[in-house]
PDB file of N, CA and C in Angstrom:
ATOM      1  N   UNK A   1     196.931 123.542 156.070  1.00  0.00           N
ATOM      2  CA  UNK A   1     197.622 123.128 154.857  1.00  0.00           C
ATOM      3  C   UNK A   1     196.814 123.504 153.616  1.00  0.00           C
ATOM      4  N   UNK A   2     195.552 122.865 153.785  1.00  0.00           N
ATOM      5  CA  UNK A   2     194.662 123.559 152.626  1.00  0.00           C
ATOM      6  C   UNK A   2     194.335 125.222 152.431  1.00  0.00           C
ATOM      7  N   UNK A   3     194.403 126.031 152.968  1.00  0.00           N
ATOM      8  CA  UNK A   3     194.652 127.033 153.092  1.00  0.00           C
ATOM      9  C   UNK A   3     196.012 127.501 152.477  1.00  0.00           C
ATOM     10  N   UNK A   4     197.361 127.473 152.908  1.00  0.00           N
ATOM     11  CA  UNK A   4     198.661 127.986 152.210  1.00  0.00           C
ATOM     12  C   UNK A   4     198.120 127.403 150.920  1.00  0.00           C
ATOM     13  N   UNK A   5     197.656 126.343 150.741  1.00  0.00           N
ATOM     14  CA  UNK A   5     197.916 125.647 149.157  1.00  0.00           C
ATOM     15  C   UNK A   5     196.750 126.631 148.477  1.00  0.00           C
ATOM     16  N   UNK A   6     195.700 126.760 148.866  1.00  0.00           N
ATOM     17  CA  UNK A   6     194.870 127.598 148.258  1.00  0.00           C
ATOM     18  C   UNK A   6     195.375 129.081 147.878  1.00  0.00           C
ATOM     19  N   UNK A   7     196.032 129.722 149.221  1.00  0.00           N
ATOM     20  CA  UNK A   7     196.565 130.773 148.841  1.00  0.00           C
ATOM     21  C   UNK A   7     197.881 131.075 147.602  1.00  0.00           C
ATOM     22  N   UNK A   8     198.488 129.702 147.942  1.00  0.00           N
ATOM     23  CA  UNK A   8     199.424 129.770 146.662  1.00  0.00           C
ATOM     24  C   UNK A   8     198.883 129.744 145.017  1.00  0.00           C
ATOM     25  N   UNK A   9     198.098 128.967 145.001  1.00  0.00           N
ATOM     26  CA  UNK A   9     197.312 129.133 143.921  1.00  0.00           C
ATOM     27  C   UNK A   9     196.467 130.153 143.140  1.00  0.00           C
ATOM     28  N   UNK A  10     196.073 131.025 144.416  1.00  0.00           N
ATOM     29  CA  UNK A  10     195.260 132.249 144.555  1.00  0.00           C
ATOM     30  C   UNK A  10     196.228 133.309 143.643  1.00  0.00           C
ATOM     31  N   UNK A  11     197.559 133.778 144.515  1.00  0.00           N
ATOM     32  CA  UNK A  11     198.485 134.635 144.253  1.00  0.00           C
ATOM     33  C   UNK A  11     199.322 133.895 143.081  1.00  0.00           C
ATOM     34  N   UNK A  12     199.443 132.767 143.275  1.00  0.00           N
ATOM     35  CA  UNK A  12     200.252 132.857 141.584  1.00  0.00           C
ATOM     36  C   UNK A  12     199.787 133.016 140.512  1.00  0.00           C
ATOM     37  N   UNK A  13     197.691 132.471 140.500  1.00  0.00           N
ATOM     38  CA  UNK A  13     197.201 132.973 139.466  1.00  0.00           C
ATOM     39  C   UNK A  13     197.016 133.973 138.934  1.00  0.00           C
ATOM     40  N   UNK A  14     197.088 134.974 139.696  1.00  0.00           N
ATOM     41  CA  UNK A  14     197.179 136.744 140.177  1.00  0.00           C
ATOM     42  C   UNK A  14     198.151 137.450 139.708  1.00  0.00           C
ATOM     43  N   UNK A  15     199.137 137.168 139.722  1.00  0.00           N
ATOM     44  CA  UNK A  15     200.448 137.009 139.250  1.00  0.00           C
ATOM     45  C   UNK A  15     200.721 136.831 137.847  1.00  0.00           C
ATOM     46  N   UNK A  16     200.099 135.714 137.560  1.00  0.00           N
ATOM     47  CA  UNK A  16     200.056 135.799 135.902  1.00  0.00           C
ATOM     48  C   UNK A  16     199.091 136.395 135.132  1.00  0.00           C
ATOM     49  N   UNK A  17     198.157 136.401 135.561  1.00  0.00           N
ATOM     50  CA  UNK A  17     197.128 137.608 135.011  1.00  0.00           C
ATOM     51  C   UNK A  17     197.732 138.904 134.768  1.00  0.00           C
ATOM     52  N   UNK A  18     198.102 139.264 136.069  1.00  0.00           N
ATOM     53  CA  UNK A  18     198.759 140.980 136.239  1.00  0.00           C
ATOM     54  C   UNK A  18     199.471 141.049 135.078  1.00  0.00           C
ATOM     55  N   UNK A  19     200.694 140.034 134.903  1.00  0.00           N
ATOM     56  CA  UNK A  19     202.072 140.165 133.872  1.00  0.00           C
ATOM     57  C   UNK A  19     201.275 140.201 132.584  1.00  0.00           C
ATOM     58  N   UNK A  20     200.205 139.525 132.380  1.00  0.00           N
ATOM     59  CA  UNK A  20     199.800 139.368 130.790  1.00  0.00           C
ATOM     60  C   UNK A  20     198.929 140.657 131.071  1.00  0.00           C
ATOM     61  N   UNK A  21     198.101 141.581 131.590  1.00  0.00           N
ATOM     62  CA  UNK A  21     197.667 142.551 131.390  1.00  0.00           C
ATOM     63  C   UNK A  21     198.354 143.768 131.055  1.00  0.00           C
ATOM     64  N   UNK A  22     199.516 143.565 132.443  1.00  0.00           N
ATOM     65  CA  UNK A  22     200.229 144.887 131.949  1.00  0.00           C
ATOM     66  C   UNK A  22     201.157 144.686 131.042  1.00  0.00           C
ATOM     67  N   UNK A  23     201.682 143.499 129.747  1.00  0.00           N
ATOM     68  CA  UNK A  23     202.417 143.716 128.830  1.00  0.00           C
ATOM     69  C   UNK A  23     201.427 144.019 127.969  1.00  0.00           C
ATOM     70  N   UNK A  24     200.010 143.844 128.040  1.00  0.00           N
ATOM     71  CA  UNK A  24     199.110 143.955 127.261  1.00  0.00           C
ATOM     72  C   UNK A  24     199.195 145.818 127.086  1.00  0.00           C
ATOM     73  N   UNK A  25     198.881 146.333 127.992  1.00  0.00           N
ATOM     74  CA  UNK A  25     198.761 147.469 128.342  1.00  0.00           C
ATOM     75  C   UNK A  25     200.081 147.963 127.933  1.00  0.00           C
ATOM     76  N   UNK A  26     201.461 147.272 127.981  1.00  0.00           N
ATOM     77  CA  UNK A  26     202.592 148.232 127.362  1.00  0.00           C
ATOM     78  C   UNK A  26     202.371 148.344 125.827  1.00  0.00           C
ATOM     79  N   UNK A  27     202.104 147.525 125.546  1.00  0.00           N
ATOM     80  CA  UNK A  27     202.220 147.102 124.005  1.00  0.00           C
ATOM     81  C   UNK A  27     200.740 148.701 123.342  1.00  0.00           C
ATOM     82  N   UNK A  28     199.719 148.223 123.734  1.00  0.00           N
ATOM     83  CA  UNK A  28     198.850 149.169 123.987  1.00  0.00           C
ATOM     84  C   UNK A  28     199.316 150.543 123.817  1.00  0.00           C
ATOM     85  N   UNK A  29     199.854 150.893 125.022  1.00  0.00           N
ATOM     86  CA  UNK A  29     200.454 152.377 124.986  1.00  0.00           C
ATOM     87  C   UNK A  29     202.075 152.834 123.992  1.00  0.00           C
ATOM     88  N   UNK A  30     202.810 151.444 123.673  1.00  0.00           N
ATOM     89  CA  UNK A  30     203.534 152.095 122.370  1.00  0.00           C
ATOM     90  C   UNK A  30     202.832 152.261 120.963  1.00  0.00           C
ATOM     91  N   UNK A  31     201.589 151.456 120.800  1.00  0.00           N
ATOM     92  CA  UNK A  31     200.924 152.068 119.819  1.00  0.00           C
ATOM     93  C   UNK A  31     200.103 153.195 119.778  1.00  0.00           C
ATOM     94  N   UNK A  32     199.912 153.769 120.974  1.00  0.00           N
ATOM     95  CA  UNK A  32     199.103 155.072 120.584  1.00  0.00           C
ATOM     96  C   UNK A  32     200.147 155.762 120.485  1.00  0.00           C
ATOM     97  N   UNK A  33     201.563 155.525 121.228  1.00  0.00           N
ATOM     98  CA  UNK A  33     202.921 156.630 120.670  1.00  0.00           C
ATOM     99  C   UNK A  33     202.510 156.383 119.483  1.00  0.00           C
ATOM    100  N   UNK A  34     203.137 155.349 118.438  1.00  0.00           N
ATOM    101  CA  UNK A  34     203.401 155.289 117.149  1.00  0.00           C
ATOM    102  C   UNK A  34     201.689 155.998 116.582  1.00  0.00           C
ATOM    103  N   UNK A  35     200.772 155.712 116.649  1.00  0.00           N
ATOM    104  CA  UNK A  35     199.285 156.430 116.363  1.00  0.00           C
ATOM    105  C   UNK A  35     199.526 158.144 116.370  1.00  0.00           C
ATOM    106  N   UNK A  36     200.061 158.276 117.409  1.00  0.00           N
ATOM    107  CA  UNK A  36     199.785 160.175 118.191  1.00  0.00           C
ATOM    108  C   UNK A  36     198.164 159.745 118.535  1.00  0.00           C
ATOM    109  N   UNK A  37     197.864 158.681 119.141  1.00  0.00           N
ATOM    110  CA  UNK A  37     196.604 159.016 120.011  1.00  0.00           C
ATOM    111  C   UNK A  37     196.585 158.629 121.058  1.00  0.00           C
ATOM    112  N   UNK A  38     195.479 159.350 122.284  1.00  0.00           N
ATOM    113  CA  UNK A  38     195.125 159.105 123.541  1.00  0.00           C
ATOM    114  C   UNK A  38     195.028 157.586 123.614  1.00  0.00           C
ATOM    115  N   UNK A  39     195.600 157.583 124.441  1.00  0.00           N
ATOM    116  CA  UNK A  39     194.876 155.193 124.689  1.00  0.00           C
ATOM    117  C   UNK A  39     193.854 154.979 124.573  1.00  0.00           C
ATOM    118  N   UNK A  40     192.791 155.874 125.470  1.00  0.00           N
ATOM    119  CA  UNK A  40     191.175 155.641 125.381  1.00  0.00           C
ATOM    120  C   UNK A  40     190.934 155.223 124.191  1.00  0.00           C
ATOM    121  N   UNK A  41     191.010 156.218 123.440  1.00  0.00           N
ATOM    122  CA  UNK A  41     190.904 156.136 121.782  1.00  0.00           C
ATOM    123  C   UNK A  41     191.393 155.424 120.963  1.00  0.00           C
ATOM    124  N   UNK A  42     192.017 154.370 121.609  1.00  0.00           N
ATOM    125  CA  UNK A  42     192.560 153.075 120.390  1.00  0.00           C
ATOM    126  C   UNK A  42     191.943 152.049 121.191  1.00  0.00           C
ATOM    127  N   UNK A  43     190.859 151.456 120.546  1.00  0.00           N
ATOM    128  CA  UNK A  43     190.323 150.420 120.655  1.00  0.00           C
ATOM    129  C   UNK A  43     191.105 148.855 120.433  1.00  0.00           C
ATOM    130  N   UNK A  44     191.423 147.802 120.841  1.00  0.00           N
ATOM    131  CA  UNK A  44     191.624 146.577 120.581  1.00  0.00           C
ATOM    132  C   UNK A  44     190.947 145.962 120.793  1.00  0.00           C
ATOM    133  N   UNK A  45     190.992 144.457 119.919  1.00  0.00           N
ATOM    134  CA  UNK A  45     190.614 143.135 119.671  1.00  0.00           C
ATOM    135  C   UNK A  45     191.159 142.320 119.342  1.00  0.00           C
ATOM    136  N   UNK A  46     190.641 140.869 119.676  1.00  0.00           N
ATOM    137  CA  UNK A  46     191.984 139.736 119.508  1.00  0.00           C
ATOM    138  C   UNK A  46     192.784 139.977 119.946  1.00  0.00           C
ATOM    139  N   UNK A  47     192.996 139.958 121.595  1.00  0.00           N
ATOM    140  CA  UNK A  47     194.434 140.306 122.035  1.00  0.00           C
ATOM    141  C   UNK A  47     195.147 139.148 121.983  1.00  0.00           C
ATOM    142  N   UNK A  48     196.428 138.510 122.119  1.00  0.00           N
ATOM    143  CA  UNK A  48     197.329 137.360 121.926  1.00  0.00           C
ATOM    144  C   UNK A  48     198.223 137.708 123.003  1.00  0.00           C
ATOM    145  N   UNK A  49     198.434 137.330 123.905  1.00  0.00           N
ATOM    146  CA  UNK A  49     199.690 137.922 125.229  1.00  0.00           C
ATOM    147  C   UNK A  49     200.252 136.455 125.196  1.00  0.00           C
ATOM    148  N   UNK A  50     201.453 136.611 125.412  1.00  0.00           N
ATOM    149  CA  UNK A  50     202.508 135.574 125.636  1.00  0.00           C
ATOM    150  C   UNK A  50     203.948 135.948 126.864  1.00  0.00           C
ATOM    151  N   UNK A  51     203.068 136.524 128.154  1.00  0.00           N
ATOM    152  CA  UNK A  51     204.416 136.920 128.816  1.00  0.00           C
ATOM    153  C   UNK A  51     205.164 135.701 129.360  1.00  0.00           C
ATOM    154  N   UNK A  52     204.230 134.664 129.059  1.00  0.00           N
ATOM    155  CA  UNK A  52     205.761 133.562 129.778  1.00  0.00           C
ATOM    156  C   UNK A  52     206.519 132.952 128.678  1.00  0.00           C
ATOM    157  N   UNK A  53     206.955 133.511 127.008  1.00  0.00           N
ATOM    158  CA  UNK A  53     207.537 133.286 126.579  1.00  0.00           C
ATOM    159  C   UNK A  53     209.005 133.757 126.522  1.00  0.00           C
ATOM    160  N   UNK A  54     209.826 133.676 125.803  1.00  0.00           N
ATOM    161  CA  UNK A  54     211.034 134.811 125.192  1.00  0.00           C
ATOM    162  C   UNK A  54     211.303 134.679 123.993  1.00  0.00           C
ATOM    163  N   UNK A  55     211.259 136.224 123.522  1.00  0.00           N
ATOM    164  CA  UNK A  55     211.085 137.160 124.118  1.00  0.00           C
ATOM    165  C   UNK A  55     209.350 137.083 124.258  1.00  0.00           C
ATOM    166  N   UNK A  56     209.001 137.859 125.838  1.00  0.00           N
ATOM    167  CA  UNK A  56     207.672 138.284 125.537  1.00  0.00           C
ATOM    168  C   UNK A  56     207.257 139.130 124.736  1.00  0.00           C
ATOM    169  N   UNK A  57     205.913 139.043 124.190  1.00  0.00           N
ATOM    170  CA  UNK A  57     205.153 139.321 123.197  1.00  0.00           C
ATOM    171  C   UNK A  57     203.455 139.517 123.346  1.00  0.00           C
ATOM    172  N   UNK A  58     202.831 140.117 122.031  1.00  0.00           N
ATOM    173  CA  UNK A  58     201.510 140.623 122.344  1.00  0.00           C
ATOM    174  C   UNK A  58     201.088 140.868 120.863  1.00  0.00           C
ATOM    175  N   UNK A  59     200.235 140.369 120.681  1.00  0.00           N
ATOM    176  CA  UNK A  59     199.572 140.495 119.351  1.00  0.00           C
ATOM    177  C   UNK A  59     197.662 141.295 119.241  1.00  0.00           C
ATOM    178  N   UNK A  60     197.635 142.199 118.629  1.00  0.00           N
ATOM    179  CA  UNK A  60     195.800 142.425 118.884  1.00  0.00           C
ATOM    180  C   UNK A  60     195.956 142.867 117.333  1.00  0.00           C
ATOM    181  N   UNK A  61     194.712 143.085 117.155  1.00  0.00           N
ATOM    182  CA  UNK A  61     194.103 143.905 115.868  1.00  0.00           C
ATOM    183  C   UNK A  61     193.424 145.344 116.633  1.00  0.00           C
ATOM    184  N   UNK A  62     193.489 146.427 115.936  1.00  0.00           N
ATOM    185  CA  UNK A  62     193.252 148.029 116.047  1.00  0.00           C
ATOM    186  C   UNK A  62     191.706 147.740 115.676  1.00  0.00           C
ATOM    187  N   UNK A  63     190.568 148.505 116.628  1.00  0.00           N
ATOM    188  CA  UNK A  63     189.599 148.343 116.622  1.00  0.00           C
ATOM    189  C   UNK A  63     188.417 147.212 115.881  1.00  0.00           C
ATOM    190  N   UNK A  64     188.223 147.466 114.937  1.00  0.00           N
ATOM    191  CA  UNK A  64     187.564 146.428 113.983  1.00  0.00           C
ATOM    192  C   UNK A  64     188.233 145.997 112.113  1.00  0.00           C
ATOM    193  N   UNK A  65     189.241 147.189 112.538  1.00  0.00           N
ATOM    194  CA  UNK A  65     190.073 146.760 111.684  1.00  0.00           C
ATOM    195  C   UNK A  65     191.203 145.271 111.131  1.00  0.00           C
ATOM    196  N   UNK A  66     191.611 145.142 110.167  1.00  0.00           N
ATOM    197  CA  UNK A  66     192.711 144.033 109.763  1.00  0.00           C
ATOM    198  C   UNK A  66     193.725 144.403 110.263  1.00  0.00           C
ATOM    199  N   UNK A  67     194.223 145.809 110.858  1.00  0.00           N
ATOM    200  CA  UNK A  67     195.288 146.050 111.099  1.00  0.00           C
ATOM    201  C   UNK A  67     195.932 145.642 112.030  1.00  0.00           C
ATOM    202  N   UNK A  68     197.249 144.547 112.012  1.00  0.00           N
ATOM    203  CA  UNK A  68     197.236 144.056 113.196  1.00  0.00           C
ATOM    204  C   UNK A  68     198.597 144.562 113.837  1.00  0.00           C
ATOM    205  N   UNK A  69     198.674 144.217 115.563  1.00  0.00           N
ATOM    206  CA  UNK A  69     199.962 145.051 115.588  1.00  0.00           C
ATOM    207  C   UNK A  69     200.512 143.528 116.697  1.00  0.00           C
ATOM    208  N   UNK A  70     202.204 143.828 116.404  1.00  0.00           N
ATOM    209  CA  UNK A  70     202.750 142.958 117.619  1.00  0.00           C
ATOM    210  C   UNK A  70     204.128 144.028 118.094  1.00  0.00           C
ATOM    211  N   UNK A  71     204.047 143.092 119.502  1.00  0.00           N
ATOM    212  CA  UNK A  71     204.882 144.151 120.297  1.00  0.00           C
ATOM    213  C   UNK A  71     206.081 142.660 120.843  1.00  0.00           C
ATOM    214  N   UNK A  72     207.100 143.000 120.778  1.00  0.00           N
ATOM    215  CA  UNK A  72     208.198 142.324 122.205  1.00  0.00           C
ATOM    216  C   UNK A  72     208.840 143.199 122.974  1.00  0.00           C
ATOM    217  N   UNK A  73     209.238 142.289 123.842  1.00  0.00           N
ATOM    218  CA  UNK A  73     209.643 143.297 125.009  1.00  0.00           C
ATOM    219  C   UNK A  73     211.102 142.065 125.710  1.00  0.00           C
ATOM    220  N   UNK A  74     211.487 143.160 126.245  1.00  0.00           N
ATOM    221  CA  UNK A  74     213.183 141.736 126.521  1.00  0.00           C
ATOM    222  C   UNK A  74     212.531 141.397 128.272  1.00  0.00           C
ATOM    223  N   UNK A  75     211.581 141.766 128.634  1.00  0.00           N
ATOM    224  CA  UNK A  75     210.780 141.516 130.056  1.00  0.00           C
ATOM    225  C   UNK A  75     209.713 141.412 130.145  1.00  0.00           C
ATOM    226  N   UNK A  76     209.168 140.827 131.274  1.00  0.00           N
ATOM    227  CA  UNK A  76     207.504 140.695 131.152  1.00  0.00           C
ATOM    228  C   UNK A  76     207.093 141.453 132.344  1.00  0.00           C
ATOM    229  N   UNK A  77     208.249 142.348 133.100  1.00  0.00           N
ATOM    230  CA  UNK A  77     207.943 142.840 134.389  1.00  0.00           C
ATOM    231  C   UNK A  77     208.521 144.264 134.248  1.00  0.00           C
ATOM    232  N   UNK A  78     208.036 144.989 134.816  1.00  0.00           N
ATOM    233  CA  UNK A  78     208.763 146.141 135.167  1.00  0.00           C
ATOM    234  C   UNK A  78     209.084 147.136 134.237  1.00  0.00           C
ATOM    235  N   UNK A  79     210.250 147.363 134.006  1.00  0.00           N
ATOM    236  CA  UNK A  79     210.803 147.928 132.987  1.00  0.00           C
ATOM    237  C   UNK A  79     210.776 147.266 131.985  1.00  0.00           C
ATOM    238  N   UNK A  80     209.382 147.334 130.419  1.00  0.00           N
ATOM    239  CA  UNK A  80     209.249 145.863 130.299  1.00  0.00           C
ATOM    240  C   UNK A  80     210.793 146.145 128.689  1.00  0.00           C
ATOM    241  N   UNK A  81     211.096 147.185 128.044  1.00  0.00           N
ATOM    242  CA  UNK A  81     212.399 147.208 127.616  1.00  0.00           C
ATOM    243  C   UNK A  81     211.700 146.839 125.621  1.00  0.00           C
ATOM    244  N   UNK A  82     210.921 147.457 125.299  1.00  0.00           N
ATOM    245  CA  UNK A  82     210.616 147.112 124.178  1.00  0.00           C
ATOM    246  C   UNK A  82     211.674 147.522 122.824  1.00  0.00           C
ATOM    247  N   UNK A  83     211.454 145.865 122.208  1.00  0.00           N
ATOM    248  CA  UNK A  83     212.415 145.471 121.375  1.00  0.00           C
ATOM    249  C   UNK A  83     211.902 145.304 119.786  1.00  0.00           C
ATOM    250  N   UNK A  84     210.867 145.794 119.860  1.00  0.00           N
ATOM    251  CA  UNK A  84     210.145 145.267 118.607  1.00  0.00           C
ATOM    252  C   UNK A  84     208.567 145.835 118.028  1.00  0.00           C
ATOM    253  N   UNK A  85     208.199 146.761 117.118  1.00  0.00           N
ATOM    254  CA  UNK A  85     207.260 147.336 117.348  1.00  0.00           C
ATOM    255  C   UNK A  85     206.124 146.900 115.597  1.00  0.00           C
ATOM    256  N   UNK A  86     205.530 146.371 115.119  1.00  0.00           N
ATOM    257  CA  UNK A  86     205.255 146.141 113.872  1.00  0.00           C
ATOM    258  C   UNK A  86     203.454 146.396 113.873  1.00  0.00           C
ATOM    259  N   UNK A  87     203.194 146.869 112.879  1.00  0.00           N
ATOM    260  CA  UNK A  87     201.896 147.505 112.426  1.00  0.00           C
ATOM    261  C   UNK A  87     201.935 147.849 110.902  1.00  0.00           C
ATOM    262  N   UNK A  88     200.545 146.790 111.254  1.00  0.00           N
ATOM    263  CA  UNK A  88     200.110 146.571 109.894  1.00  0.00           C
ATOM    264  C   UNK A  88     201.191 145.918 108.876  1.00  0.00           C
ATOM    265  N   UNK A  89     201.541 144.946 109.217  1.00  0.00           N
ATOM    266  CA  UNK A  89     202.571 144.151 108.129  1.00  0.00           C
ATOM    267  C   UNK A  89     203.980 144.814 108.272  1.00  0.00           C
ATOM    268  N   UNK A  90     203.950 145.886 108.720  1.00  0.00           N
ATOM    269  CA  UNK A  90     205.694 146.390 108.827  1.00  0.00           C
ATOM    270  C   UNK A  90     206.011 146.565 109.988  1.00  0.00           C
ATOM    271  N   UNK A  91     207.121 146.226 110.114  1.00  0.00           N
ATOM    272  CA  UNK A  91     208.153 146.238 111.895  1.00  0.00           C
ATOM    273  C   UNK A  91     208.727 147.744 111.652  1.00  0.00           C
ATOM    274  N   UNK A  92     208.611 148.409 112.693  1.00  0.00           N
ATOM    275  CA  UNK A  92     209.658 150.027 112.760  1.00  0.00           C
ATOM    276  C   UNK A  92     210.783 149.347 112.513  1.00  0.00           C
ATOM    277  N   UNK A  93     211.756 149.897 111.983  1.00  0.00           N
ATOM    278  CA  UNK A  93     213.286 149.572 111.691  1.00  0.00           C
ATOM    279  C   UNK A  93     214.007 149.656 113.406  1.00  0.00           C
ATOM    280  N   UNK A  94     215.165 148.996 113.974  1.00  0.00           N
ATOM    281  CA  UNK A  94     215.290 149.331 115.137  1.00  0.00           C
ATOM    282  C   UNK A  94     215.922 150.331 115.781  1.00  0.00           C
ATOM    283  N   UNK A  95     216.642 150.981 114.641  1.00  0.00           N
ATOM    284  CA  UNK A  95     217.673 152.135 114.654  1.00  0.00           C
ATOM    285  C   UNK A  95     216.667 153.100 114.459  1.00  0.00           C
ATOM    286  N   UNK A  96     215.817 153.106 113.839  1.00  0.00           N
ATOM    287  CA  UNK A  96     215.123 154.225 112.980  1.00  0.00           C
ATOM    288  C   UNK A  96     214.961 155.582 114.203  1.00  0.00           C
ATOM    289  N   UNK A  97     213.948 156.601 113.560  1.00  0.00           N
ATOM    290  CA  UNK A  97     214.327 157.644 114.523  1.00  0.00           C
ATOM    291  C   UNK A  97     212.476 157.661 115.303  1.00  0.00           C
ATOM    292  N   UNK A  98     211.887 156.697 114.495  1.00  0.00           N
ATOM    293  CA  UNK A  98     210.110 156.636 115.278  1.00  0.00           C
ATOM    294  C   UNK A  98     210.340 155.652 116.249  1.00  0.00           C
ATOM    295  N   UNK A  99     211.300 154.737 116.168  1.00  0.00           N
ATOM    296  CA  UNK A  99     211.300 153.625 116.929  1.00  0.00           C
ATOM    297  C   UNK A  99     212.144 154.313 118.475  1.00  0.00           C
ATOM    298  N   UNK A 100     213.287 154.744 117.810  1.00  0.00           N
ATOM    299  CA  UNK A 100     213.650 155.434 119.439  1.00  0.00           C
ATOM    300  C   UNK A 100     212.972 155.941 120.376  1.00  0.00           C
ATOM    301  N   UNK A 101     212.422 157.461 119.331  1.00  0.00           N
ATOM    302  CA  UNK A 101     211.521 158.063 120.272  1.00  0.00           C
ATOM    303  C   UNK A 101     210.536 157.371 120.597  1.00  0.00           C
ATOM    304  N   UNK A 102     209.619 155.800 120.498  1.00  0.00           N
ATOM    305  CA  UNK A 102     208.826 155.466 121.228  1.00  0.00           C
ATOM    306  C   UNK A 102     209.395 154.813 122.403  1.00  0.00           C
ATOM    307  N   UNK A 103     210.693 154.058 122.526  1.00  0.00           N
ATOM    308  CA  UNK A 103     211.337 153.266 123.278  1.00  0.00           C
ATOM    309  C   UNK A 103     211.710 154.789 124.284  1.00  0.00           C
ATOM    310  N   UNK A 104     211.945 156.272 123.996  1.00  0.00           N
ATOM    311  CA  UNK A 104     211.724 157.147 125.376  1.00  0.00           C
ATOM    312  C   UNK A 104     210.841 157.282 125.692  1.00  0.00           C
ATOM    313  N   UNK A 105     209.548 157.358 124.790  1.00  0.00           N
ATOM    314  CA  UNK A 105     207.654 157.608 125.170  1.00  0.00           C
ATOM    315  C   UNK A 105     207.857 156.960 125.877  1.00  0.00           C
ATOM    316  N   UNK A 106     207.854 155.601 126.046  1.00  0.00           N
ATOM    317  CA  UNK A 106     207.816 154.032 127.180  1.00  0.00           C
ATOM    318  C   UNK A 106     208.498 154.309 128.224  1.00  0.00           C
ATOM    319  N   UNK A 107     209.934 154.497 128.415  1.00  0.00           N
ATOM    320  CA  UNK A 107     210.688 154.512 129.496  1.00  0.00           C
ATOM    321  C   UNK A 107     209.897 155.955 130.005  1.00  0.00           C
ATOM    322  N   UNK A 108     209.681 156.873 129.748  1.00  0.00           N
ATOM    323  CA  UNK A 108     208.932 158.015 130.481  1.00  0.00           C
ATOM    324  C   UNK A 108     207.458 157.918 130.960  1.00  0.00           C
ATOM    325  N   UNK A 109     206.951 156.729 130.079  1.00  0.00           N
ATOM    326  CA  UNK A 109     205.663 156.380 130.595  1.00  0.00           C
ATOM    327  C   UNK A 109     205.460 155.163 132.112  1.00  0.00           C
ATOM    328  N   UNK A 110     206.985 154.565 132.380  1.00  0.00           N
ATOM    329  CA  UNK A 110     206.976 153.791 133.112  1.00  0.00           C
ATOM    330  C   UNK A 110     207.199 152.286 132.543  1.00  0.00           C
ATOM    331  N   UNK A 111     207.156 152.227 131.389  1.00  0.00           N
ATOM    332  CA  UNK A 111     207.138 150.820 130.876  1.00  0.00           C
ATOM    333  C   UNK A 111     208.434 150.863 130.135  1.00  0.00           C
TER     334      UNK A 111
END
C-alpha cells in the first residue's frame, strides 16, 4: 500500500513539473520566433509558469533585462495552441501577420 501511494505521488509530481517545463519551453521558443534568435541565445529569468490555470500562462524577463514577456496557450499539454504573445509592454495583435506566422513557427515546431 505504501508503495502504490508513494508511487502515485512520485508520478503525479512528475507530471506537473513536466507540464510547467514544457509550457515554459513553449513560451521560450515563440519568443525566439518573435526575436529571429536561436533558443540557446535567449537567456531567461524570473520565470512565472501557471499550467494549472486557464488559460495557461508563463511570464519571464529576457536575460538581465526589464523586458518582460508573457505567453498563453488554450493547453498545458501537447499541442499547447498559443493564444497570446506580449513583449515588453505590448501584446502582438491576434490577427496581425507576426502573430500568425509564429502560431505556424509553433505548430511546426511541435508546440
Amino acid at each position: 500500500m505504501r508503495l502504490i501511494l508513494s508511487l502515485i505521488l512520485v508520478l503525479g509530481f512528475g507530471s506537473t513539473v513536466r507540464a510547467e517545463d514544457t509550457i515554459i519551453e513553449a513560451c521560450h521558443t515563440a519568443v525566439a520566433f518573435l526575436l529571429n534568435l536561436e533558443k540557446y541565445k535567449l537567456e531567461v529569468s524570473n520565470v512565472q509558469s501557471f499550467p494549472e490555470l486557464s488559460p495557461p500562462r508563463v511570464n519571464f524577463r529576457i536575460g538581465g533585462s526589464a523586458d518582460m514577456v508573457s505567453c498563453q496557450f488554450t493547453s498545458n499539454s501537447d499541442l499547447f495552441g498559443i493564444t497570446q504573445l506580449c513583449y515588453s509592454g505590448s501584446c502582438l495583435p491576434k490577427d496581425g501577420q507576426t502573430f500568425e506566422e509564429i502560431k505556424v513557427l509553433m505548430k511546426r515546431a511541435g508546440y
